[in-house]
PDB file of N, CA and C in Angstrom:
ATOM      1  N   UNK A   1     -75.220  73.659 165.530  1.00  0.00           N
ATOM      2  CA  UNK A   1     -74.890  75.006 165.147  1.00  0.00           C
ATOM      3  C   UNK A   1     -73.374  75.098 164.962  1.00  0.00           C
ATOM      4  N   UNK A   2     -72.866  75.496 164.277  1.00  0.00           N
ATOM      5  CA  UNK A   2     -71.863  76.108 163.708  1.00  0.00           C
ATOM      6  C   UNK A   2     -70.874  76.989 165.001  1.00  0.00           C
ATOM      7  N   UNK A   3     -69.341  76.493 164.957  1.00  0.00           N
ATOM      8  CA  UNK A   3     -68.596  77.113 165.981  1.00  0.00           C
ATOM      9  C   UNK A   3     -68.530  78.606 165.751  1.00  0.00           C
ATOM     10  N   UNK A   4     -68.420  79.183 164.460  1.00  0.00           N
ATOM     11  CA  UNK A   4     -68.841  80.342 164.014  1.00  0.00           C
ATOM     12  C   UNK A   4     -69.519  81.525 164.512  1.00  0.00           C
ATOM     13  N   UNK A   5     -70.915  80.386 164.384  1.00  0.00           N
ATOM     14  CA  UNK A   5     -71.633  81.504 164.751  1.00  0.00           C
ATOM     15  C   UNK A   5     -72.216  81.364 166.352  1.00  0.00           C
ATOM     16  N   UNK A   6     -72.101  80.727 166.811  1.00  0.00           N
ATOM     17  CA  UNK A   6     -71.667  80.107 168.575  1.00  0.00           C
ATOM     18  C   UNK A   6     -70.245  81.443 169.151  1.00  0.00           C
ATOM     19  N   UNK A   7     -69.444  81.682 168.117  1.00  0.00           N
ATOM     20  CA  UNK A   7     -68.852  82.803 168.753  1.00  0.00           C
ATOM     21  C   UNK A   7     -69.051  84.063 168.378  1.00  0.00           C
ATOM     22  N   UNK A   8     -69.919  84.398 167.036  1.00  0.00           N
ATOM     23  CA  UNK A   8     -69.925  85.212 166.813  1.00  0.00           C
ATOM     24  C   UNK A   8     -71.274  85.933 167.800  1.00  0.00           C
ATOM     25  N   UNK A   9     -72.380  85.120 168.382  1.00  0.00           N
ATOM     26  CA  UNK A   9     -73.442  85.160 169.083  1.00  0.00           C
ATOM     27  C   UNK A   9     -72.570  85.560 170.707  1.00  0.00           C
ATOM     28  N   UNK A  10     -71.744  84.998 170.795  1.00  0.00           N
ATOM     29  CA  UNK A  10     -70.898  84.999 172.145  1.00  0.00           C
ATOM     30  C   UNK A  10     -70.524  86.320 171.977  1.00  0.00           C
ATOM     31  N   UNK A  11     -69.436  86.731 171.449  1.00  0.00           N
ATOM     32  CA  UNK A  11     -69.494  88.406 170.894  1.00  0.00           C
ATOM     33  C   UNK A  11     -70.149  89.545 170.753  1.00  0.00           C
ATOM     34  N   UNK A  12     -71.405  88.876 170.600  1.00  0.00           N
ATOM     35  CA  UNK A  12     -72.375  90.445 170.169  1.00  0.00           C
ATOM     36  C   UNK A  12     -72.726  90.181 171.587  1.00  0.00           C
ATOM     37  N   UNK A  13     -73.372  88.810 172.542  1.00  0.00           N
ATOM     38  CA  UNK A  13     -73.397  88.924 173.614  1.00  0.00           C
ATOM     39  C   UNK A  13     -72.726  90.021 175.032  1.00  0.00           C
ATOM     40  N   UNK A  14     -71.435  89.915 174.935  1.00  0.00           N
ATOM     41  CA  UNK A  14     -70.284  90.614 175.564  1.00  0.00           C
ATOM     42  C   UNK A  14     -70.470  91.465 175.456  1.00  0.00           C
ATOM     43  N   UNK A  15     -70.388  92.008 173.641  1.00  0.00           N
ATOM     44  CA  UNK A  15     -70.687  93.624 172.946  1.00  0.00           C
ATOM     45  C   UNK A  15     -71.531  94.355 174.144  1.00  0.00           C
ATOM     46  N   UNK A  16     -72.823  93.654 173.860  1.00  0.00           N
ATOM     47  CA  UNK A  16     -74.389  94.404 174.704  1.00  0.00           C
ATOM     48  C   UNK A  16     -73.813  94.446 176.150  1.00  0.00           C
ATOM     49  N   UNK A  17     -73.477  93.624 176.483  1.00  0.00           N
ATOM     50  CA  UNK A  17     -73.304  93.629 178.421  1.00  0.00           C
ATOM     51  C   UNK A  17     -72.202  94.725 178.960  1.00  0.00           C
ATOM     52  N   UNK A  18     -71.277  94.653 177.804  1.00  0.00           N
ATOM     53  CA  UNK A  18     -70.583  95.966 178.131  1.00  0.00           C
ATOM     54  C   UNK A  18     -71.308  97.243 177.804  1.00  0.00           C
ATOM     55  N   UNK A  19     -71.755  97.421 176.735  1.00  0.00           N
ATOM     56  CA  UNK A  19     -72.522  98.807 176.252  1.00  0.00           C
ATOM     57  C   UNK A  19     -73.247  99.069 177.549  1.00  0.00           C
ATOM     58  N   UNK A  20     -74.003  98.303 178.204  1.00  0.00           N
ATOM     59  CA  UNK A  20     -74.819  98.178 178.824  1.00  0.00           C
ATOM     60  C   UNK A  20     -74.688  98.371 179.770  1.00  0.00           C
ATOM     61  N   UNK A  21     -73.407  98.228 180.821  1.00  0.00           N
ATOM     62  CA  UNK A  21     -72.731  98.340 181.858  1.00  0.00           C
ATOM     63  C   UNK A  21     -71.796  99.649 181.759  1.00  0.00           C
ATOM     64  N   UNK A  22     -71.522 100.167 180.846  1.00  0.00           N
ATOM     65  CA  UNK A  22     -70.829 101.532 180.462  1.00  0.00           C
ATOM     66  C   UNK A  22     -72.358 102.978 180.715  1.00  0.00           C
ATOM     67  N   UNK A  23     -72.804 102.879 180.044  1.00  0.00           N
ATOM     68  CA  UNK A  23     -74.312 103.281 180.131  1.00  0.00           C
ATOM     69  C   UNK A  23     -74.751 103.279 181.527  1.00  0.00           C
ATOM     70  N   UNK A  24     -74.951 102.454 181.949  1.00  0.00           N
ATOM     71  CA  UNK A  24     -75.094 102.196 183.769  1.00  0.00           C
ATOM     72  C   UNK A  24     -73.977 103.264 184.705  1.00  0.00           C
ATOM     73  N   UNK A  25     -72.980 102.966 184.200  1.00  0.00           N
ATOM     74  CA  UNK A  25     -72.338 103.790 185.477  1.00  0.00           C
ATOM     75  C   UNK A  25     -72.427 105.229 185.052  1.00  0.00           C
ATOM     76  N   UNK A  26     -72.144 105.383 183.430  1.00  0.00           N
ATOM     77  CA  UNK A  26     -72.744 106.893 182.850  1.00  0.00           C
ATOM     78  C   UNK A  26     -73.708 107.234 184.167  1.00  0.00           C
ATOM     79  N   UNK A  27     -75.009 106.663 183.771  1.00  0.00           N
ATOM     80  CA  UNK A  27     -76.161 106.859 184.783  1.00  0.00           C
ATOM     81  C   UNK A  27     -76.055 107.035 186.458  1.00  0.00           C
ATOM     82  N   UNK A  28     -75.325 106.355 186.737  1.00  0.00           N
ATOM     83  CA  UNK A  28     -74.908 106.536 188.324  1.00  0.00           C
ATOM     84  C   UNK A  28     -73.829 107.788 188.470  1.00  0.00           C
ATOM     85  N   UNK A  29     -72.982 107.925 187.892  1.00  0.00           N
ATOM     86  CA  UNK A  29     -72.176 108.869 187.730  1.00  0.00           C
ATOM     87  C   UNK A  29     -73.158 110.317 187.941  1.00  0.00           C
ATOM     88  N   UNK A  30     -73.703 110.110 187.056  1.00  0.00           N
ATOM     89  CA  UNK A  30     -74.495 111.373 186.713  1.00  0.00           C
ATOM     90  C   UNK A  30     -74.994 111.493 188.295  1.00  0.00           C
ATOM     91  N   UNK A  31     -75.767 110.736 188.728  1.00  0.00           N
ATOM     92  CA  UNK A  31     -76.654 110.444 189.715  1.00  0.00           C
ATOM     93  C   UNK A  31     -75.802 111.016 191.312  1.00  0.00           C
ATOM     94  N   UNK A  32     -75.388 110.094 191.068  1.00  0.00           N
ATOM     95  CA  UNK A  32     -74.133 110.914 192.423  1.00  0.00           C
ATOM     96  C   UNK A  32     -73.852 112.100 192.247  1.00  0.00           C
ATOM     97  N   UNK A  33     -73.300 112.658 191.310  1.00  0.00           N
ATOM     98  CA  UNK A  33     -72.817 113.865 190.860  1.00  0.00           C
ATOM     99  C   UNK A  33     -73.778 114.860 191.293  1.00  0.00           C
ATOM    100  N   UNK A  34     -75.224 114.789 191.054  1.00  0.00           N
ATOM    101  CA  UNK A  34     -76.332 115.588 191.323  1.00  0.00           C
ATOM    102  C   UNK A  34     -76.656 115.581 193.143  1.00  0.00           C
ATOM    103  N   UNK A  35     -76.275 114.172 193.348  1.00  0.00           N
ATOM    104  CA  UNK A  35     -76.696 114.106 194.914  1.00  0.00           C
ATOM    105  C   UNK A  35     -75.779 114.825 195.555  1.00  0.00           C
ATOM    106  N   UNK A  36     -74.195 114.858 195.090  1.00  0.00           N
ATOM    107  CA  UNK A  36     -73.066 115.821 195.783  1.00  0.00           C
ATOM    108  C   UNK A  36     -73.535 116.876 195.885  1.00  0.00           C
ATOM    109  N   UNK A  37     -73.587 117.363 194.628  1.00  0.00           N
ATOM    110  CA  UNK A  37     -73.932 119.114 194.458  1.00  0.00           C
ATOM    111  C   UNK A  37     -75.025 119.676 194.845  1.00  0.00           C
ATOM    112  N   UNK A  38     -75.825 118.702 195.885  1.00  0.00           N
ATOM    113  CA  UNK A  38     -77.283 119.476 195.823  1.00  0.00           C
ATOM    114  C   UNK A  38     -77.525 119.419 197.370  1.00  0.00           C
ATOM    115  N   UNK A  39     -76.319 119.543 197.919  1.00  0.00           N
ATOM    116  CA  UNK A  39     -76.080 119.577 199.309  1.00  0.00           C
ATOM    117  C   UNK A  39     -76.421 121.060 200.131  1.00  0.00           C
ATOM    118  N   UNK A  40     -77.327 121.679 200.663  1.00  0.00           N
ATOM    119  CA  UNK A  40     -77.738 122.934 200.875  1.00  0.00           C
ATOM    120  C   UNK A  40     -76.833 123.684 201.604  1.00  0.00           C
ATOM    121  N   UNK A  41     -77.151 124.933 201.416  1.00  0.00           N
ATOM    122  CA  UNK A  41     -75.874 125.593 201.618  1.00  0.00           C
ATOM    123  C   UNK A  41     -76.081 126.735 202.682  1.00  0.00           C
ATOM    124  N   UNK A  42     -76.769 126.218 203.664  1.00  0.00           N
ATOM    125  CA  UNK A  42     -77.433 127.337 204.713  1.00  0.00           C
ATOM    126  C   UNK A  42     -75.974 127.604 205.668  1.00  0.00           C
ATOM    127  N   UNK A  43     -76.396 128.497 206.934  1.00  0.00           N
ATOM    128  CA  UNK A  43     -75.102 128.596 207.287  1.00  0.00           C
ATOM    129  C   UNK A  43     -75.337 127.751 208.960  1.00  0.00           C
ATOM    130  N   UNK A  44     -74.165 127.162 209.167  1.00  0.00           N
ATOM    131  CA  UNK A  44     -74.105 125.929 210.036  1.00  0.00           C
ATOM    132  C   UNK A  44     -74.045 126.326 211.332  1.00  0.00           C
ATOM    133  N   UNK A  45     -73.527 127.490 211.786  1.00  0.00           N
ATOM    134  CA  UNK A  45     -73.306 127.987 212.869  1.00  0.00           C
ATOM    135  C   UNK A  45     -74.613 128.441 213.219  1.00  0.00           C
ATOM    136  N   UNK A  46     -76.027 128.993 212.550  1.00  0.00           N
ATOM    137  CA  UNK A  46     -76.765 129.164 213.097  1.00  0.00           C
ATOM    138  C   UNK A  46     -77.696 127.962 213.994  1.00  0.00           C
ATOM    139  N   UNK A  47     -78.465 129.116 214.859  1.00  0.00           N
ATOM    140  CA  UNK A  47     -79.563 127.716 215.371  1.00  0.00           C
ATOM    141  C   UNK A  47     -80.743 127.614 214.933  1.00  0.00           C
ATOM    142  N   UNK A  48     -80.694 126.836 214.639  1.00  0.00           N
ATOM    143  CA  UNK A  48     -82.195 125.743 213.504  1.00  0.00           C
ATOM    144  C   UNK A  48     -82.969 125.150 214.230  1.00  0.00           C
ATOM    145  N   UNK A  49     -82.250 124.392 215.049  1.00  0.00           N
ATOM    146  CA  UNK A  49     -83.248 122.997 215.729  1.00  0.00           C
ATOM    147  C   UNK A  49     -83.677 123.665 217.335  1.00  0.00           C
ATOM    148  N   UNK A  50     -84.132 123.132 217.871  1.00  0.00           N
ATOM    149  CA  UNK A  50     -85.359 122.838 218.955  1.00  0.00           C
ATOM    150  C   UNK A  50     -85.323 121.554 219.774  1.00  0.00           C
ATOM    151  N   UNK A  51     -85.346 121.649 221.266  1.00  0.00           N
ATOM    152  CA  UNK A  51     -86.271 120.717 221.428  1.00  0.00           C
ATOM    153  C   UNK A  51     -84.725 119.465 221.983  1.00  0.00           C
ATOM    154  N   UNK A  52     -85.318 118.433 221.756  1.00  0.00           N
ATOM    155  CA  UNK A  52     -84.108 117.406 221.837  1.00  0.00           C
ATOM    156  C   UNK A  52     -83.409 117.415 220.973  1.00  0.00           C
ATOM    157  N   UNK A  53     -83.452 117.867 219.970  1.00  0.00           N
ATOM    158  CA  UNK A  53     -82.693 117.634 218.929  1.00  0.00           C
ATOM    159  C   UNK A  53     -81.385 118.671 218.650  1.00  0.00           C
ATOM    160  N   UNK A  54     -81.856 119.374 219.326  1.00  0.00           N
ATOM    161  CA  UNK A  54     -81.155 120.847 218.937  1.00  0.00           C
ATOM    162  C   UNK A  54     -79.602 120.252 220.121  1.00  0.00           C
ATOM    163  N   UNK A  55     -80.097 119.109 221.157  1.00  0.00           N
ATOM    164  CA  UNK A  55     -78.769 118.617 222.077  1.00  0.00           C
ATOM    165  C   UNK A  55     -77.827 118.493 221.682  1.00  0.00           C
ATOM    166  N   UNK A  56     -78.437 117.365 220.478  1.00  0.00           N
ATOM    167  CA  UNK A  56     -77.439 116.495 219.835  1.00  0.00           C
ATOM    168  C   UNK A  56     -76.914 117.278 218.506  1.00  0.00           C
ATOM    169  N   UNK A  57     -78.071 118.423 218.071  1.00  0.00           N
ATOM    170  CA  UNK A  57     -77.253 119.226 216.829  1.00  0.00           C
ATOM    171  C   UNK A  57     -76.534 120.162 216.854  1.00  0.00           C
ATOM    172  N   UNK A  58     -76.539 120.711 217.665  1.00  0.00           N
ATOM    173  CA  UNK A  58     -76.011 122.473 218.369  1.00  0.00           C
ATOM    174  C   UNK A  58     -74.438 121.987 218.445  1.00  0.00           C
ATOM    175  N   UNK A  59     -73.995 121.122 219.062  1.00  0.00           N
ATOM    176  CA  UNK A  59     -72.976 120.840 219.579  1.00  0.00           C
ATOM    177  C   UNK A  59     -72.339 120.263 218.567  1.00  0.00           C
ATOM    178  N   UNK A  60     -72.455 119.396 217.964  1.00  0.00           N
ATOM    179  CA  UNK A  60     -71.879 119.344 216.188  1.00  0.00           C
ATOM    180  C   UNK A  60     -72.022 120.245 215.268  1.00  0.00           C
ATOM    181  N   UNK A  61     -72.870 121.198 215.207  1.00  0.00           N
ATOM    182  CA  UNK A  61     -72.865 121.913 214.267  1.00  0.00           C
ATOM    183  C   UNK A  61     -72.145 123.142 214.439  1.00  0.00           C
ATOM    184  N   UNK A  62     -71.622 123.433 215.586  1.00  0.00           N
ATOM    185  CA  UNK A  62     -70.891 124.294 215.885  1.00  0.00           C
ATOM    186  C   UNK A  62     -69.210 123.759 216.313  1.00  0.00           C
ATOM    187  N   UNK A  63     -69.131 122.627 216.356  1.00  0.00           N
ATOM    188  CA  UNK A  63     -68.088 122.342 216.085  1.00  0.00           C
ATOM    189  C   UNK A  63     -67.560 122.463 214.569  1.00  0.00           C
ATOM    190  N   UNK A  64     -68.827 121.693 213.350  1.00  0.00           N
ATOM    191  CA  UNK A  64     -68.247 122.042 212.176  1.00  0.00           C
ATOM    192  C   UNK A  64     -67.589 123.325 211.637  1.00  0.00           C
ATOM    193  N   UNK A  65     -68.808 124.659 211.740  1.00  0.00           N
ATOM    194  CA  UNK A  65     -68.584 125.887 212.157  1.00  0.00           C
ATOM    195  C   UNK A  65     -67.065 126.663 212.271  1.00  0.00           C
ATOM    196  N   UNK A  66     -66.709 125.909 213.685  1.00  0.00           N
ATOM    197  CA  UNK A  66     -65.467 125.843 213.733  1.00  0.00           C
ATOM    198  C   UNK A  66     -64.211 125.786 213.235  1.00  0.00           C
ATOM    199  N   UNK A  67     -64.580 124.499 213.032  1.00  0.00           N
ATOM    200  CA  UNK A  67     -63.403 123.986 212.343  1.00  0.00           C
ATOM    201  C   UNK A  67     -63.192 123.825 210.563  1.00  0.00           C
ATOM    202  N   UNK A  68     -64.673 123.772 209.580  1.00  0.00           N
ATOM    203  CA  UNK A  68     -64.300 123.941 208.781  1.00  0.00           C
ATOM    204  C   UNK A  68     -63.801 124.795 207.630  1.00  0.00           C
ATOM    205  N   UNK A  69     -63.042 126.125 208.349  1.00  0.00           N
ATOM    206  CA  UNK A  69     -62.918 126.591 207.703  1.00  0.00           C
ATOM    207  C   UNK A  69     -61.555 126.667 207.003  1.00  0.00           C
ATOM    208  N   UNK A  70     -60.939 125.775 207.886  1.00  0.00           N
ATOM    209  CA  UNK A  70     -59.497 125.221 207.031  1.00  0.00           C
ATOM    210  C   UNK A  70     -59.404 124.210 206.066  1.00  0.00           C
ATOM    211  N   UNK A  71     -60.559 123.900 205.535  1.00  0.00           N
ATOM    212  CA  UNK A  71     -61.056 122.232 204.835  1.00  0.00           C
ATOM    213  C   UNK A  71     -61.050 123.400 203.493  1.00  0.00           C
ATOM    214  N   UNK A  72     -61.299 122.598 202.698  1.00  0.00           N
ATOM    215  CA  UNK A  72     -61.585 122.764 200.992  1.00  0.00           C
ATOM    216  C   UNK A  72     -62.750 122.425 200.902  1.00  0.00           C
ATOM    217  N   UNK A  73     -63.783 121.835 201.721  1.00  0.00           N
ATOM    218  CA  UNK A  73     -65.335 121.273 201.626  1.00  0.00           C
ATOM    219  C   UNK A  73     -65.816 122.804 202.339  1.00  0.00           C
ATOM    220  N   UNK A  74     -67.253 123.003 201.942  1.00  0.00           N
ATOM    221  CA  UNK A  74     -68.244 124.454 202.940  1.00  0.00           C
ATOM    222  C   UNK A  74     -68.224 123.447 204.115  1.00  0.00           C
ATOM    223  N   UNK A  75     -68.441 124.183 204.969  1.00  0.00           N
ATOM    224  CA  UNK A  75     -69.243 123.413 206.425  1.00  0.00           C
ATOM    225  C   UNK A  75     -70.586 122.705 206.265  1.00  0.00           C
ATOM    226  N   UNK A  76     -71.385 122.955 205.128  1.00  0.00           N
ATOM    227  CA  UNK A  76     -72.588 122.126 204.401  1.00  0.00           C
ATOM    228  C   UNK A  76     -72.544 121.176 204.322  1.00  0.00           C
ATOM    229  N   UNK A  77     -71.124 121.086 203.324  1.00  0.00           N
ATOM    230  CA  UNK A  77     -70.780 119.923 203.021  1.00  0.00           C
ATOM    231  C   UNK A  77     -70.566 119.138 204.079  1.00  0.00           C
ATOM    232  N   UNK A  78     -69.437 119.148 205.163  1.00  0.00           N
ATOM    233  CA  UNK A  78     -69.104 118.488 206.047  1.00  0.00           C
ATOM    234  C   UNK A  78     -70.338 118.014 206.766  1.00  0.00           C
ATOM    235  N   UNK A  79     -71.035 119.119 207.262  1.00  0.00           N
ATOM    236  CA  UNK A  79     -72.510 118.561 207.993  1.00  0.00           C
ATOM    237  C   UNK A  79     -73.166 117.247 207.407  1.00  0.00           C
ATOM    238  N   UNK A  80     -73.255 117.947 205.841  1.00  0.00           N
ATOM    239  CA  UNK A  80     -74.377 116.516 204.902  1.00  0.00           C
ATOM    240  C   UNK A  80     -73.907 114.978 205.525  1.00  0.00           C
ATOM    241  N   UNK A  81     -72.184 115.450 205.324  1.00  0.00           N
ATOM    242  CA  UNK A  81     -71.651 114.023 205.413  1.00  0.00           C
ATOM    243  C   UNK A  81     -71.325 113.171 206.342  1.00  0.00           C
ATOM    244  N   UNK A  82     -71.538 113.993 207.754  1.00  0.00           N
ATOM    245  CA  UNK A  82     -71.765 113.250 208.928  1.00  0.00           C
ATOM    246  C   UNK A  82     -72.827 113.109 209.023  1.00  0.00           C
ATOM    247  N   UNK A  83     -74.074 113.494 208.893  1.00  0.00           N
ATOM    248  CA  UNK A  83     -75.339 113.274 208.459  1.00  0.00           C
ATOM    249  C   UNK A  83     -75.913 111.228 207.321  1.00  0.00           C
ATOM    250  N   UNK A  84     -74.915 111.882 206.831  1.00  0.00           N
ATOM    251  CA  UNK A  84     -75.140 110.230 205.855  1.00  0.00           C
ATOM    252  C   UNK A  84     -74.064 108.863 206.619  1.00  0.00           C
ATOM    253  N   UNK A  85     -72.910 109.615 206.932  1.00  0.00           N
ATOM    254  CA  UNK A  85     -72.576 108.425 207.782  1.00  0.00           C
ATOM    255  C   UNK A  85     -73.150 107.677 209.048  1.00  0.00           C
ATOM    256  N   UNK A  86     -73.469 109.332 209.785  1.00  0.00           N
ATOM    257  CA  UNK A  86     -74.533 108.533 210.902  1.00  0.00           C
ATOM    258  C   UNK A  86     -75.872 107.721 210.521  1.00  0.00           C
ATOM    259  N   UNK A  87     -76.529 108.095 209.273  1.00  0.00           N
ATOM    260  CA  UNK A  87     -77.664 107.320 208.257  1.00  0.00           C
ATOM    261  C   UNK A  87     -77.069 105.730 208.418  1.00  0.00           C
ATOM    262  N   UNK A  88     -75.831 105.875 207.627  1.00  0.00           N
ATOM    263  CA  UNK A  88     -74.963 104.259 207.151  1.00  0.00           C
ATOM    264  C   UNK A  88     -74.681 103.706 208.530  1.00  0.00           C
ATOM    265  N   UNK A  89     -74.279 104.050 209.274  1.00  0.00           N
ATOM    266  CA  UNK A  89     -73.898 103.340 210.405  1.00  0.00           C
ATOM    267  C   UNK A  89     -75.208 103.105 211.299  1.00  0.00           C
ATOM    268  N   UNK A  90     -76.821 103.690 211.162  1.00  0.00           N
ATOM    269  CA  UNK A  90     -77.443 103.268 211.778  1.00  0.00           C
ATOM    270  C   UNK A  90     -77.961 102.237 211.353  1.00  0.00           C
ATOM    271  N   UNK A  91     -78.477 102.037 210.254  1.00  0.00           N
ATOM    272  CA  UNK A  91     -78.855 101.178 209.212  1.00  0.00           C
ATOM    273  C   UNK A  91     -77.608 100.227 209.302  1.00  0.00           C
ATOM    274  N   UNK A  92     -76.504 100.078 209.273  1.00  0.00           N
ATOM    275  CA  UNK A  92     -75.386  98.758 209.353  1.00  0.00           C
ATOM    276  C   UNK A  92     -75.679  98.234 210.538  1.00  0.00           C
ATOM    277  N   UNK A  93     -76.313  99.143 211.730  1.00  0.00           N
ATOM    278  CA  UNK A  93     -76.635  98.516 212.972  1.00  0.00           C
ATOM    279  C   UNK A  93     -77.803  98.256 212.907  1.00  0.00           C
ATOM    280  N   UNK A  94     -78.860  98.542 212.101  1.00  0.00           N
ATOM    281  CA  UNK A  94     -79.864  97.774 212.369  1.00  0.00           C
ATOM    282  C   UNK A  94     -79.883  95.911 211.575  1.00  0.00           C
ATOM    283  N   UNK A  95     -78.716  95.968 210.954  1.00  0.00           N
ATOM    284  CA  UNK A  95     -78.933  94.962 209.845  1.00  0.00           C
ATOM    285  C   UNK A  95     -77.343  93.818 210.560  1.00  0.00           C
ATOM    286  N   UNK A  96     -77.255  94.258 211.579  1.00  0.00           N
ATOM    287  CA  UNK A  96     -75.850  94.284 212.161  1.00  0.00           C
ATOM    288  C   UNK A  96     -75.117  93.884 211.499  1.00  0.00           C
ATOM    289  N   UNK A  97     -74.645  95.052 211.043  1.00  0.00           N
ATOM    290  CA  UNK A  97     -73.109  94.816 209.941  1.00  0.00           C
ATOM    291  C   UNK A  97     -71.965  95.252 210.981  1.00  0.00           C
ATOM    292  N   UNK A  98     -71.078  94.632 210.764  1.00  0.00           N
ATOM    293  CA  UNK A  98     -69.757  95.603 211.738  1.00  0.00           C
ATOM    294  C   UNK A  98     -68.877  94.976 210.835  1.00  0.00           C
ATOM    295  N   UNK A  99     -67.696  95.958 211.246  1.00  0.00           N
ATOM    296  CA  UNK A  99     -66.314  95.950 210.174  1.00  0.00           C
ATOM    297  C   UNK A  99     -65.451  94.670 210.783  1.00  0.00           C
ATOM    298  N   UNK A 100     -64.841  93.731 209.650  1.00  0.00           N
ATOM    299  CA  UNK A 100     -63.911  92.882 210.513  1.00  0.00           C
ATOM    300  C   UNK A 100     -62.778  92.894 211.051  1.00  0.00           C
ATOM    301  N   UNK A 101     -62.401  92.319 212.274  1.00  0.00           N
ATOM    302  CA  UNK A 101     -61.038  92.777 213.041  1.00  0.00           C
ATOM    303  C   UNK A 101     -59.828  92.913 212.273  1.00  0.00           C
TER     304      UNK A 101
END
């Protein structure tokens, strides 16, 4: 085959993998974007939970309460996101991930 068309095949190759990878994060972009904004917007200081749970939630959720009202995030927000970190960090411990020294 021809050096030609060996690069011109190499080229359209690249072409697609980028289109393709541009398109992708389009898609994730989007995707995140929807998961941010769709963070509920109840109010944090009330009491919700019950039970054992209400131990471990009452006492964070009224700290958020608290304190976020000097933030630029709702207190929703803040909640969601200790919510997903405690998610990530349980799951890194079940898979034992830890950060290096």
């Amino acid at each position: 085959m021809a050096n030609w068309v060996k690069a011109a095949l190499g080229c359209t190759r690249i072409s697609l993998v980028i289109l393709l990878v541009n398109g992708a994060t389009d898609v994730l972009a989007d995707t995140l974007h929807r998961l941010l904004t769709a963070v509920p917007h109840g109010q944090i200081g009330a009491d919700t939970s019950t039970g054992v749970f209400a131990v471990v939630d009452q006492p964070i959720r009224s700290y958020i309460a608290a304190h976020a009202a000097s933030l630029p995030l709702s207190a929703s927000t803040v909640s969601t996101f200790w919510q997903l970190v405690g998610l990530f960090g349980l799951v890194g411990g079940f898979f034992r991930s830890s950060a290096p020294a």
